[in-house]
PDB file of N, CA and C in Angstrom:
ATOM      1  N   UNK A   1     101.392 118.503 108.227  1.00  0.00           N
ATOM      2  CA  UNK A   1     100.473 117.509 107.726  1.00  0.00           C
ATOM      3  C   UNK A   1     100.819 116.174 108.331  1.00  0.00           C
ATOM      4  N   UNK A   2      99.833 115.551 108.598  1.00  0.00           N
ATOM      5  CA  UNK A   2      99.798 113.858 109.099  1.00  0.00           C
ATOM      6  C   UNK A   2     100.039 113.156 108.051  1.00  0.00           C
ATOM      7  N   UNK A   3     100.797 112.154 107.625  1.00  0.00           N
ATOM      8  CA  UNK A   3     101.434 112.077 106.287  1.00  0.00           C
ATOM      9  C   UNK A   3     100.106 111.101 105.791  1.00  0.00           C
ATOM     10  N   UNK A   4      99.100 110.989 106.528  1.00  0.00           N
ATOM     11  CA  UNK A   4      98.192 109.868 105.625  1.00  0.00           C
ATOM     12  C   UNK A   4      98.608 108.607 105.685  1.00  0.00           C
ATOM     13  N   UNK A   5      97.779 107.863 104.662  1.00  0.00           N
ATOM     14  CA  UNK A   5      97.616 106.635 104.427  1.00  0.00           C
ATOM     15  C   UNK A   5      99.192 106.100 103.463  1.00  0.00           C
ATOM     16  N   UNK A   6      99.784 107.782 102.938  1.00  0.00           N
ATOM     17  CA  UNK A   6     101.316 106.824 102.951  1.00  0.00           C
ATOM     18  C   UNK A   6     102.883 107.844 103.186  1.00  0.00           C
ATOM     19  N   UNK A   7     102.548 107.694 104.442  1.00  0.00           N
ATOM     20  CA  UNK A   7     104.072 108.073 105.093  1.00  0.00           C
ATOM     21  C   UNK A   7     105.405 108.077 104.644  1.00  0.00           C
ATOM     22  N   UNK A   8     105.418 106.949 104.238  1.00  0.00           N
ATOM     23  CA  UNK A   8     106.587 106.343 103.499  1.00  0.00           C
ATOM     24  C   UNK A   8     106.666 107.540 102.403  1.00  0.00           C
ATOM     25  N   UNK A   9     105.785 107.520 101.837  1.00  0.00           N
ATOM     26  CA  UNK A   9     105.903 108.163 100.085  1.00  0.00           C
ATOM     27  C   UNK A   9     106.196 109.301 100.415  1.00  0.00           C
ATOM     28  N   UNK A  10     105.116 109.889 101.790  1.00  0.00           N
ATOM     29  CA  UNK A  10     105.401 111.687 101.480  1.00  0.00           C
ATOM     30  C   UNK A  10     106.845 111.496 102.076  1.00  0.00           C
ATOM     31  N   UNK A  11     107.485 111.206 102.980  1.00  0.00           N
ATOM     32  CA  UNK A  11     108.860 111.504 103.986  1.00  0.00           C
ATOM     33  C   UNK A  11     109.741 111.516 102.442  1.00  0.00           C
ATOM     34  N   UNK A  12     109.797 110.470 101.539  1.00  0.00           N
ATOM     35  CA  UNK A  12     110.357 110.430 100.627  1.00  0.00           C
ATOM     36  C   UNK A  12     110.127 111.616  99.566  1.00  0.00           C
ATOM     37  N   UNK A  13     108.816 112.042  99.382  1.00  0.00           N
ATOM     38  CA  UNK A  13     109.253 113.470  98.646  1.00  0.00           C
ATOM     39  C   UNK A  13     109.613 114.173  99.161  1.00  0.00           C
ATOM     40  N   UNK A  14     109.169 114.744 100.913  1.00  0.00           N
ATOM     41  CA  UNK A  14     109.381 115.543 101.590  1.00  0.00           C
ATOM     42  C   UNK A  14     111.296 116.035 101.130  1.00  0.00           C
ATOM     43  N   UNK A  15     111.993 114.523 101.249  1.00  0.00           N
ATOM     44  CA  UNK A  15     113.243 114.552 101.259  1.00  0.00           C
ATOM     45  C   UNK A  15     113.849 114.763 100.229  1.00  0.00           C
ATOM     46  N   UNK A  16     113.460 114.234  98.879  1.00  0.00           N
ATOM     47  CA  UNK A  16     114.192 114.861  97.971  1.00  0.00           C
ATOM     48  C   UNK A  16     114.307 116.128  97.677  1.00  0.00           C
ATOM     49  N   UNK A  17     112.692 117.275  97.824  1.00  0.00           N
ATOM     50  CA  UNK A  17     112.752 118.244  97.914  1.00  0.00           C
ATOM     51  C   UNK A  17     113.583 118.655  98.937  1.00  0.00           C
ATOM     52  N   UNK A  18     114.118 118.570  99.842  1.00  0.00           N
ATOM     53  CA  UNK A  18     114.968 119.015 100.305  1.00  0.00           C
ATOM     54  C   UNK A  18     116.233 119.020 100.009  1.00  0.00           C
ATOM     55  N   UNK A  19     116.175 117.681  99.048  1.00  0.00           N
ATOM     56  CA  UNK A  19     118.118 117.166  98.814  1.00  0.00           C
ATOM     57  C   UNK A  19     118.393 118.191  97.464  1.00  0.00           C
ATOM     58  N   UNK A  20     117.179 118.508  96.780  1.00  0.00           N
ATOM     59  CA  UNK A  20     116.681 119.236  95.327  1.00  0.00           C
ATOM     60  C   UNK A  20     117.136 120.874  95.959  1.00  0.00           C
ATOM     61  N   UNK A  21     116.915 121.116  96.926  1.00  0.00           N
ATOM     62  CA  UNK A  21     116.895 122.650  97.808  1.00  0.00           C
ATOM     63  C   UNK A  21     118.817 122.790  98.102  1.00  0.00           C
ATOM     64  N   UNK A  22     118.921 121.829  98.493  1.00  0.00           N
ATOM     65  CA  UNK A  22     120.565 121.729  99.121  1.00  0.00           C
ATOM     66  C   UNK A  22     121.455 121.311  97.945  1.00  0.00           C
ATOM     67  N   UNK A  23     120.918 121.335  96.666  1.00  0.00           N
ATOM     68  CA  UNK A  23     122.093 120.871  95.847  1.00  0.00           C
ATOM     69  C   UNK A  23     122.940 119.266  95.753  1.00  0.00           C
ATOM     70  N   UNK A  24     121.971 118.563  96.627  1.00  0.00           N
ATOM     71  CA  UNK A  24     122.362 117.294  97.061  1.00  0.00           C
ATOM     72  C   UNK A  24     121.646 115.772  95.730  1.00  0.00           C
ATOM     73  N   UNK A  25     120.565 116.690  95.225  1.00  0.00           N
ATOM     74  CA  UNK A  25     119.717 115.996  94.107  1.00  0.00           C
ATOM     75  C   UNK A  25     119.540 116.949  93.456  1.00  0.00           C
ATOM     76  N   UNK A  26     119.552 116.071  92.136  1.00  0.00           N
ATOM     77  CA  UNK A  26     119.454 116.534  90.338  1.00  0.00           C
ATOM     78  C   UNK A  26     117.866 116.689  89.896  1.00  0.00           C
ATOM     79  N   UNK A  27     117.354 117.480  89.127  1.00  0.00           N
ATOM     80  CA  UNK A  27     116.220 117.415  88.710  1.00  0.00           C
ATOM     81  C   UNK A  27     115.668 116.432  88.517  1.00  0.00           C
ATOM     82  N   UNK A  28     116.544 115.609  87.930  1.00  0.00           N
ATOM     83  CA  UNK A  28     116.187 113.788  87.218  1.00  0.00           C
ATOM     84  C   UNK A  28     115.955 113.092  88.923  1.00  0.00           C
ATOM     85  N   UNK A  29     116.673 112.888  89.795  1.00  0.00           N
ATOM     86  CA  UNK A  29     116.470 112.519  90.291  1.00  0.00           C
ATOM     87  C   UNK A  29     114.665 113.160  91.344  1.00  0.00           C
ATOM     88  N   UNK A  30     114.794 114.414  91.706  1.00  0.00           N
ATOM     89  CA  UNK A  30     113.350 114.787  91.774  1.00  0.00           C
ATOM     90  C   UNK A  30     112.306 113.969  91.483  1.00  0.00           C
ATOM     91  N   UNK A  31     112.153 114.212  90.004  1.00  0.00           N
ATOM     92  CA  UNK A  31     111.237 113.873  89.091  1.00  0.00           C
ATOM     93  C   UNK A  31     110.579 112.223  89.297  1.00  0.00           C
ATOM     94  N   UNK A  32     112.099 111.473  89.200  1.00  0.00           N
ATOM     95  CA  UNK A  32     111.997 110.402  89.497  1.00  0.00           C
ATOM     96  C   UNK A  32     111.119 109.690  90.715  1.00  0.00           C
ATOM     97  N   UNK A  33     111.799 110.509  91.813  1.00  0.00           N
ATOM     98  CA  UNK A  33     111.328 110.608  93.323  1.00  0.00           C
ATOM     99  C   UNK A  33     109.460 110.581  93.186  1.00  0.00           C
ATOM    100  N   UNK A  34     109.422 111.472  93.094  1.00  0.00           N
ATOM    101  CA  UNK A  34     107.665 112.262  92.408  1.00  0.00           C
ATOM    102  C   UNK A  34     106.977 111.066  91.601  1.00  0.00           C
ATOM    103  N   UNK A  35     107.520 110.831  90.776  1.00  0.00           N
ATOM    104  CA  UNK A  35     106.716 109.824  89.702  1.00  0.00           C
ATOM    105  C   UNK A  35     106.622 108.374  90.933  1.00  0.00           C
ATOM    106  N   UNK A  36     107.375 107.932  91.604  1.00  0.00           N
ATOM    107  CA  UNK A  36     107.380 107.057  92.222  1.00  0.00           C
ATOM    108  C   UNK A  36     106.538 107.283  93.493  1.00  0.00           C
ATOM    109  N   UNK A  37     106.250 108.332  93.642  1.00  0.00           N
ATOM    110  CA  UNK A  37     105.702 108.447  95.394  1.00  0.00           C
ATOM    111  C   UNK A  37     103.643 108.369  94.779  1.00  0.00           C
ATOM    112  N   UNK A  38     103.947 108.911  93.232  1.00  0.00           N
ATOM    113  CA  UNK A  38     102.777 109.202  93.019  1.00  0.00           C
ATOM    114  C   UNK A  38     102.076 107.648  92.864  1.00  0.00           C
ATOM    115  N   UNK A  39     102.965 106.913  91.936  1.00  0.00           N
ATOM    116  CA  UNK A  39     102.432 105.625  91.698  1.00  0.00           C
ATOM    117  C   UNK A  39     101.958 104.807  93.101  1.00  0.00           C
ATOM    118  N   UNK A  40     102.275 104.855  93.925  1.00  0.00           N
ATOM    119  CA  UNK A  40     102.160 104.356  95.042  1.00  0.00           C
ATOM    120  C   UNK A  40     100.586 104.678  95.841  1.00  0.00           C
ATOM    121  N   UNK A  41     100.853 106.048  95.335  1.00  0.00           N
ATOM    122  CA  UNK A  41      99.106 107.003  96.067  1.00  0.00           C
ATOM    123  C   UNK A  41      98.191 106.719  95.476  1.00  0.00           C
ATOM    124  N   UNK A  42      97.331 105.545  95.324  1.00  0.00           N
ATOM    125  CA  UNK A  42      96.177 105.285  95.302  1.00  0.00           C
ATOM    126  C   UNK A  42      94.912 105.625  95.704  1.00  0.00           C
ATOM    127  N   UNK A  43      94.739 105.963  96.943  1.00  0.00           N
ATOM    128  CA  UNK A  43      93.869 106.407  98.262  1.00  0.00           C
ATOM    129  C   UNK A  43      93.039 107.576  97.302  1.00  0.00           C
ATOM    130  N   UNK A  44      91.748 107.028  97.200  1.00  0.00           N
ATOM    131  CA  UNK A  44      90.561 108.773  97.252  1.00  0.00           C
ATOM    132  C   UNK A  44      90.897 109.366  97.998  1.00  0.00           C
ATOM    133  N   UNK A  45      90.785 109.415  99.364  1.00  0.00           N
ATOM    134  CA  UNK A  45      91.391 110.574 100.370  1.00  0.00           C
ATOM    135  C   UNK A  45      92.612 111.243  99.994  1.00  0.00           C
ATOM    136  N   UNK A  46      93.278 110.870  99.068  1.00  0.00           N
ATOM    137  CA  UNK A  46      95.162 111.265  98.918  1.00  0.00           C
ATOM    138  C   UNK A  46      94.613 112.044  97.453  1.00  0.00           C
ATOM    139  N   UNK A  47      93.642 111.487  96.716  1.00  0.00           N
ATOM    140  CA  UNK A  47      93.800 112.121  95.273  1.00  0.00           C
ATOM    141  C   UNK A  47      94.175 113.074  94.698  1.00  0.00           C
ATOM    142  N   UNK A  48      94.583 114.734  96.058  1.00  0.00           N
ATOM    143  CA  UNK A  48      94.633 115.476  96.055  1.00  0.00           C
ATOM    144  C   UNK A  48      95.846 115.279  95.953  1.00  0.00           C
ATOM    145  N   UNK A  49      97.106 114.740  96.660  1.00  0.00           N
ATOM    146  CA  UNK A  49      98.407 114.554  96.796  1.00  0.00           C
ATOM    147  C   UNK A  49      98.217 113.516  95.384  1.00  0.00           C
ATOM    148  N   UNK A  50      98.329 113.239  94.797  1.00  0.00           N
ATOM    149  CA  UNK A  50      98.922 112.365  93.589  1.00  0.00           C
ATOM    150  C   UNK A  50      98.275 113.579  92.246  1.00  0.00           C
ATOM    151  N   UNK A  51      97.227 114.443  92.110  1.00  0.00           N
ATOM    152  CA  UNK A  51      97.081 114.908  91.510  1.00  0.00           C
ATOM    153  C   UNK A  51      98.916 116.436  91.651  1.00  0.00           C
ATOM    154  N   UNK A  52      98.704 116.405  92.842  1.00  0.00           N
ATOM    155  CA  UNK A  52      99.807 117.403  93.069  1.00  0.00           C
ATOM    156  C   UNK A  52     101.426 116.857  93.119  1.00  0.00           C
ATOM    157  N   UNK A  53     101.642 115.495  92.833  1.00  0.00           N
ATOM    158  CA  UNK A  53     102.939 115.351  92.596  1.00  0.00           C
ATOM    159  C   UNK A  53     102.719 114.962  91.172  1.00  0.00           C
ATOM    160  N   UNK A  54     101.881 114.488  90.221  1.00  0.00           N
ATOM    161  CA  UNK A  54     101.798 114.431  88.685  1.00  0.00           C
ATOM    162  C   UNK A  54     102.283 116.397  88.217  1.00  0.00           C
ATOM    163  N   UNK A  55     101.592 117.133  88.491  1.00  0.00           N
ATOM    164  CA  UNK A  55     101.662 118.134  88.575  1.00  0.00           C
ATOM    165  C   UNK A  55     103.122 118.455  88.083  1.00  0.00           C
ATOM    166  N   UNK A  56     103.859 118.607  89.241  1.00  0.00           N
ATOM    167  CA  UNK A  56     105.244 118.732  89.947  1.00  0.00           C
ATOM    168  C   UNK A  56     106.087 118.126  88.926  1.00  0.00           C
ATOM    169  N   UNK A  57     105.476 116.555  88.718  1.00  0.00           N
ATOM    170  CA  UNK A  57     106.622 116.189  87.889  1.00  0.00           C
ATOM    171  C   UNK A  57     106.615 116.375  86.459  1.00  0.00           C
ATOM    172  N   UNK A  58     105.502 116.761  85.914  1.00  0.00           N
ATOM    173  CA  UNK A  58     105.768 117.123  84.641  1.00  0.00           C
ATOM    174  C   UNK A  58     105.906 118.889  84.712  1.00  0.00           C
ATOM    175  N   UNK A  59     106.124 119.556  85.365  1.00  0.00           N
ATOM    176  CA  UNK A  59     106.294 120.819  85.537  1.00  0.00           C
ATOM    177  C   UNK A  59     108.396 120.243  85.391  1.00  0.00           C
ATOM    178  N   UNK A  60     108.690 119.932  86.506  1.00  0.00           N
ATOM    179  CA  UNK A  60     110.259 119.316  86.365  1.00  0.00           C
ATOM    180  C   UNK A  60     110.840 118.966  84.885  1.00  0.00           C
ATOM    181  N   UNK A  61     109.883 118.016  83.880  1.00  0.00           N
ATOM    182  CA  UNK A  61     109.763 117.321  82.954  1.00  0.00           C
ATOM    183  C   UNK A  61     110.085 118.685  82.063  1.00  0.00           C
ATOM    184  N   UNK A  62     109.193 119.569  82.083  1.00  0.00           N
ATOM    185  CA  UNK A  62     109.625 120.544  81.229  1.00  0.00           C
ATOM    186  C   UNK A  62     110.320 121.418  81.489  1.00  0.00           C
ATOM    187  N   UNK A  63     110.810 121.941  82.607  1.00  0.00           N
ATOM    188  CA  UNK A  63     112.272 122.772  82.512  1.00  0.00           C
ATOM    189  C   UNK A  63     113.260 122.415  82.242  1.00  0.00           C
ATOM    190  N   UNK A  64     113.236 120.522  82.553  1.00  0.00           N
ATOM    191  CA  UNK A  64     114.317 119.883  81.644  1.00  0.00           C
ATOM    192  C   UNK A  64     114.581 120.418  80.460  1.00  0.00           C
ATOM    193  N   UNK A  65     113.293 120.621  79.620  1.00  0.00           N
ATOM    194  CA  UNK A  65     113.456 120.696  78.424  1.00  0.00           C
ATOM    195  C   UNK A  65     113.547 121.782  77.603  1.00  0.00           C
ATOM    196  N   UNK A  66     112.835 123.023  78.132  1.00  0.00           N
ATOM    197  CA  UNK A  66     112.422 124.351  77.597  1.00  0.00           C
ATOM    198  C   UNK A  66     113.094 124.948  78.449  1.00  0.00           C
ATOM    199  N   UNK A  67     113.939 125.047  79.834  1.00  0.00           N
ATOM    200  CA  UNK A  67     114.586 126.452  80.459  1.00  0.00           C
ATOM    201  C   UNK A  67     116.198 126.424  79.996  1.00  0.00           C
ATOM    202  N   UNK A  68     116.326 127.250  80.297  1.00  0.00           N
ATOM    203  CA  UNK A  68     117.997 127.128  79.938  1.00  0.00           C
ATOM    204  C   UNK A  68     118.494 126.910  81.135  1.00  0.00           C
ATOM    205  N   UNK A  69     119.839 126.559  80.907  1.00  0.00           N
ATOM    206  CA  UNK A  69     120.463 125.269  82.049  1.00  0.00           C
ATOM    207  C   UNK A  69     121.057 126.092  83.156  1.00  0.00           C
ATOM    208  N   UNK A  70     121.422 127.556  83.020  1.00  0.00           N
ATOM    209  CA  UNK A  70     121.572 128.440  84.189  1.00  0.00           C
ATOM    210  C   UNK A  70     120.245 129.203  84.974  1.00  0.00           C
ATOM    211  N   UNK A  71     119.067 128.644  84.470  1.00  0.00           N
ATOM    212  CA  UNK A  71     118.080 128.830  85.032  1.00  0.00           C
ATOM    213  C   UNK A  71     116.920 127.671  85.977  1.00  0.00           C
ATOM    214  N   UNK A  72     117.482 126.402  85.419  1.00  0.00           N
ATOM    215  CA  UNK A  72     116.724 125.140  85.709  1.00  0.00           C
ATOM    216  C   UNK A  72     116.952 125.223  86.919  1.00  0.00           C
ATOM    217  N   UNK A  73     118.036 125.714  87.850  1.00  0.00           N
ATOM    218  CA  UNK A  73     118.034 124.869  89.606  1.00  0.00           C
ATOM    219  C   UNK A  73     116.768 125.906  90.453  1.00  0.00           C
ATOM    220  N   UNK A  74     116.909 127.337  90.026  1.00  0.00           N
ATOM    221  CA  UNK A  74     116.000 128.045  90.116  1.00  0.00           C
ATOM    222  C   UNK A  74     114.359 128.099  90.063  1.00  0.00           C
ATOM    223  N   UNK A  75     113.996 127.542  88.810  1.00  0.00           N
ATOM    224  CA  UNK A  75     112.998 126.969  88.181  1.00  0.00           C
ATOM    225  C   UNK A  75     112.652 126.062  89.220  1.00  0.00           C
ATOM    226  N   UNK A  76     113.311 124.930  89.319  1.00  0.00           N
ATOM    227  CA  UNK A  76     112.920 123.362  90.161  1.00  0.00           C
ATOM    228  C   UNK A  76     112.830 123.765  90.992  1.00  0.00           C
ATOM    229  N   UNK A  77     113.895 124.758  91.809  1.00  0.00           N
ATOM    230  CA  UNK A  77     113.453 124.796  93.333  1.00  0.00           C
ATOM    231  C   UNK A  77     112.305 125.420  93.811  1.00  0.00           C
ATOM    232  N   UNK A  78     111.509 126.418  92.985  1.00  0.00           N
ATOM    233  CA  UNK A  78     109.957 126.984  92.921  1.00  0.00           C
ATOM    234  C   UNK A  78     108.837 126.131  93.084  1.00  0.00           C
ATOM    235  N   UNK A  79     109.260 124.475  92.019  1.00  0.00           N
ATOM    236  CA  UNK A  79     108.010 123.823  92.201  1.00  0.00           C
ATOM    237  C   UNK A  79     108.127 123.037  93.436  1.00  0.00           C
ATOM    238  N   UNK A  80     109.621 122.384  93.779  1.00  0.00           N
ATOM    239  CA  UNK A  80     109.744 121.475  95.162  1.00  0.00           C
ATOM    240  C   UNK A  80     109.679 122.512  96.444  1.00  0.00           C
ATOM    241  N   UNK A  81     109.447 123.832  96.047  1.00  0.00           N
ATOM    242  CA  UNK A  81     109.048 124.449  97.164  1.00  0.00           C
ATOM    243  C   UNK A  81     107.204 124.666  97.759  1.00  0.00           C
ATOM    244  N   UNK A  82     106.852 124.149  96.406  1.00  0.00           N
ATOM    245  CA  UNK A  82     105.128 124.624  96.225  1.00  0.00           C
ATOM    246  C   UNK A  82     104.992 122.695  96.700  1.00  0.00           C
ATOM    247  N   UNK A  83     105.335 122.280  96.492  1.00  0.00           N
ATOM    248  CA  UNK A  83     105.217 120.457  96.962  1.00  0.00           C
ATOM    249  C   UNK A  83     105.176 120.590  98.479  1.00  0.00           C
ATOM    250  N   UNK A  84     106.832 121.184  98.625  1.00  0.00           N
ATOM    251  CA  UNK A  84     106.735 121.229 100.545  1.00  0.00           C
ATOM    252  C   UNK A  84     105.554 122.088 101.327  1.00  0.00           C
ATOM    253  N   UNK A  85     105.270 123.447 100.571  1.00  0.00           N
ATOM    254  CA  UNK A  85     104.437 123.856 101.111  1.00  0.00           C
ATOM    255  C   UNK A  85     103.012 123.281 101.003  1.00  0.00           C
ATOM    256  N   UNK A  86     103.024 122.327 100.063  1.00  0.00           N
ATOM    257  CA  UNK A  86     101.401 121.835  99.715  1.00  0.00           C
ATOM    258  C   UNK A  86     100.795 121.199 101.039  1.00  0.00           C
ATOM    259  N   UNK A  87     102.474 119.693 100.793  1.00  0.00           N
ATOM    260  CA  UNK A  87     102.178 118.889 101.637  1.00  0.00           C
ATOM    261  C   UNK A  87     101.563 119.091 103.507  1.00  0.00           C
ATOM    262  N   UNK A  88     102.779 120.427 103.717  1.00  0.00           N
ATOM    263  CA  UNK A  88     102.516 120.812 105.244  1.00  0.00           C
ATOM    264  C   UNK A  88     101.291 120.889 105.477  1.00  0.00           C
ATOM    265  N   UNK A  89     100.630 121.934 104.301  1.00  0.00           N
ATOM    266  CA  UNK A  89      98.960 122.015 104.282  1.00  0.00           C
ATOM    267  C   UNK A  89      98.101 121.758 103.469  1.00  0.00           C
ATOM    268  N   UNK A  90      97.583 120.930 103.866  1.00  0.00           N
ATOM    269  CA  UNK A  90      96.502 120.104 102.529  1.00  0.00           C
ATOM    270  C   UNK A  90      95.724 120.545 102.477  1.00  0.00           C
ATOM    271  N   UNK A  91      94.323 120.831 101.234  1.00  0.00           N
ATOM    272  CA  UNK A  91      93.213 121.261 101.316  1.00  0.00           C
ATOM    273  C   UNK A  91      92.494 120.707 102.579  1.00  0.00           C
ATOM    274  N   UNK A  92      91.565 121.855 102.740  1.00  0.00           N
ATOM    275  CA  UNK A  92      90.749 121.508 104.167  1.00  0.00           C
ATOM    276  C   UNK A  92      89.908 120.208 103.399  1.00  0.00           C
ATOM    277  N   UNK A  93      89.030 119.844 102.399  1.00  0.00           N
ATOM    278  CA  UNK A  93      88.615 118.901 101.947  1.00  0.00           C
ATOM    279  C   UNK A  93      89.562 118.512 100.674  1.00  0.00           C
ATOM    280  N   UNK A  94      90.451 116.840 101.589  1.00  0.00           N
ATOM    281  CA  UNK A  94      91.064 116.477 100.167  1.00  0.00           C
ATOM    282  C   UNK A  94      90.580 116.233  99.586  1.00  0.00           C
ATOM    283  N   UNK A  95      89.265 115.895  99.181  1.00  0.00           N
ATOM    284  CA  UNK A  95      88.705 114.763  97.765  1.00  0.00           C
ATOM    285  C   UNK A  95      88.240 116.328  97.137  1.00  0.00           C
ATOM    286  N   UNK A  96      88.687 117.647  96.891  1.00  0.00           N
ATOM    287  CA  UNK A  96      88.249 118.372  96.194  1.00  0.00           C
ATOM    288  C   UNK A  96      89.247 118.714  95.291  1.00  0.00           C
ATOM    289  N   UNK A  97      90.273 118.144  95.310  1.00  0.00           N
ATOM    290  CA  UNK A  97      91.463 118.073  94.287  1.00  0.00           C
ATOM    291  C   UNK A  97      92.607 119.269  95.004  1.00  0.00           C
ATOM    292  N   UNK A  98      93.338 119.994  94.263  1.00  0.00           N
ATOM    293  CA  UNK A  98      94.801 120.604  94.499  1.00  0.00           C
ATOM    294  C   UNK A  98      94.193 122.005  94.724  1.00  0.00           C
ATOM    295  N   UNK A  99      94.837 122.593  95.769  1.00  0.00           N
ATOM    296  CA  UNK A  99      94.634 124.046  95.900  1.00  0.00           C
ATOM    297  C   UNK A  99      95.550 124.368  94.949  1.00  0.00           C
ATOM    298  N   UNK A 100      95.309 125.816  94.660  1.00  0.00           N
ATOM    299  CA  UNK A 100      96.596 126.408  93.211  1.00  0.00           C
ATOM    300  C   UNK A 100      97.277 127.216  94.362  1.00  0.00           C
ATOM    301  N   UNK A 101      98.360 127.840  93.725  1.00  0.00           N
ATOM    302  CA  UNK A 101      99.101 128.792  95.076  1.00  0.00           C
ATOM    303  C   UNK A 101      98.302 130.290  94.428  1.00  0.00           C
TER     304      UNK A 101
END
């Protein structure tokens, strides 16, 4: 994917999901990451990407809360894997909202 109208934001999720994959970042931190890249995505053309990191982060939000704690790195790494794969490929029309997997 061409990172759009904000580069900055995706390289920055791109990366935590990765630091989230390598054991290098905490769920909290994820989440954090996500909530921040989303606030930033304004763009109609992007609506699709901010609908899909709201998503993400309250999906994170609740394994915090409801998985058990030998299951959470597991859990997280499913959704920052459905993020990386989103991002690579975006709906063929973004303004039609989030493909599901």
């Amino acid at each position: 994917m061409t990172n759009g109208l904000y580069p900055e934001a995706v390289q920055g999720v791109k990366q935590v999901c990765i630091d989230l994959l390598a054991g290098k970042a905490s769920i909290e931190q994820a989440q954090a990451a996500l909530h921040a890249a989303e606030q930033i995505i304004v763009g109609l053309d992007e609506k699709w990407l901010r609908a899909l990191l709201f998503q993400a982060e309250n999906r994170l939000e609740e394994i915090r809360f409801t998985v058990s704690d030998d299951r959470q790195a597991e859990a997280a790494a499913e959704v920052v894997r459905h993020v990386l794969h989103a991002i690579r490929q975006p709906p063929p029309s973004q303004s039609h909202g989030v493909r599901h997997p």
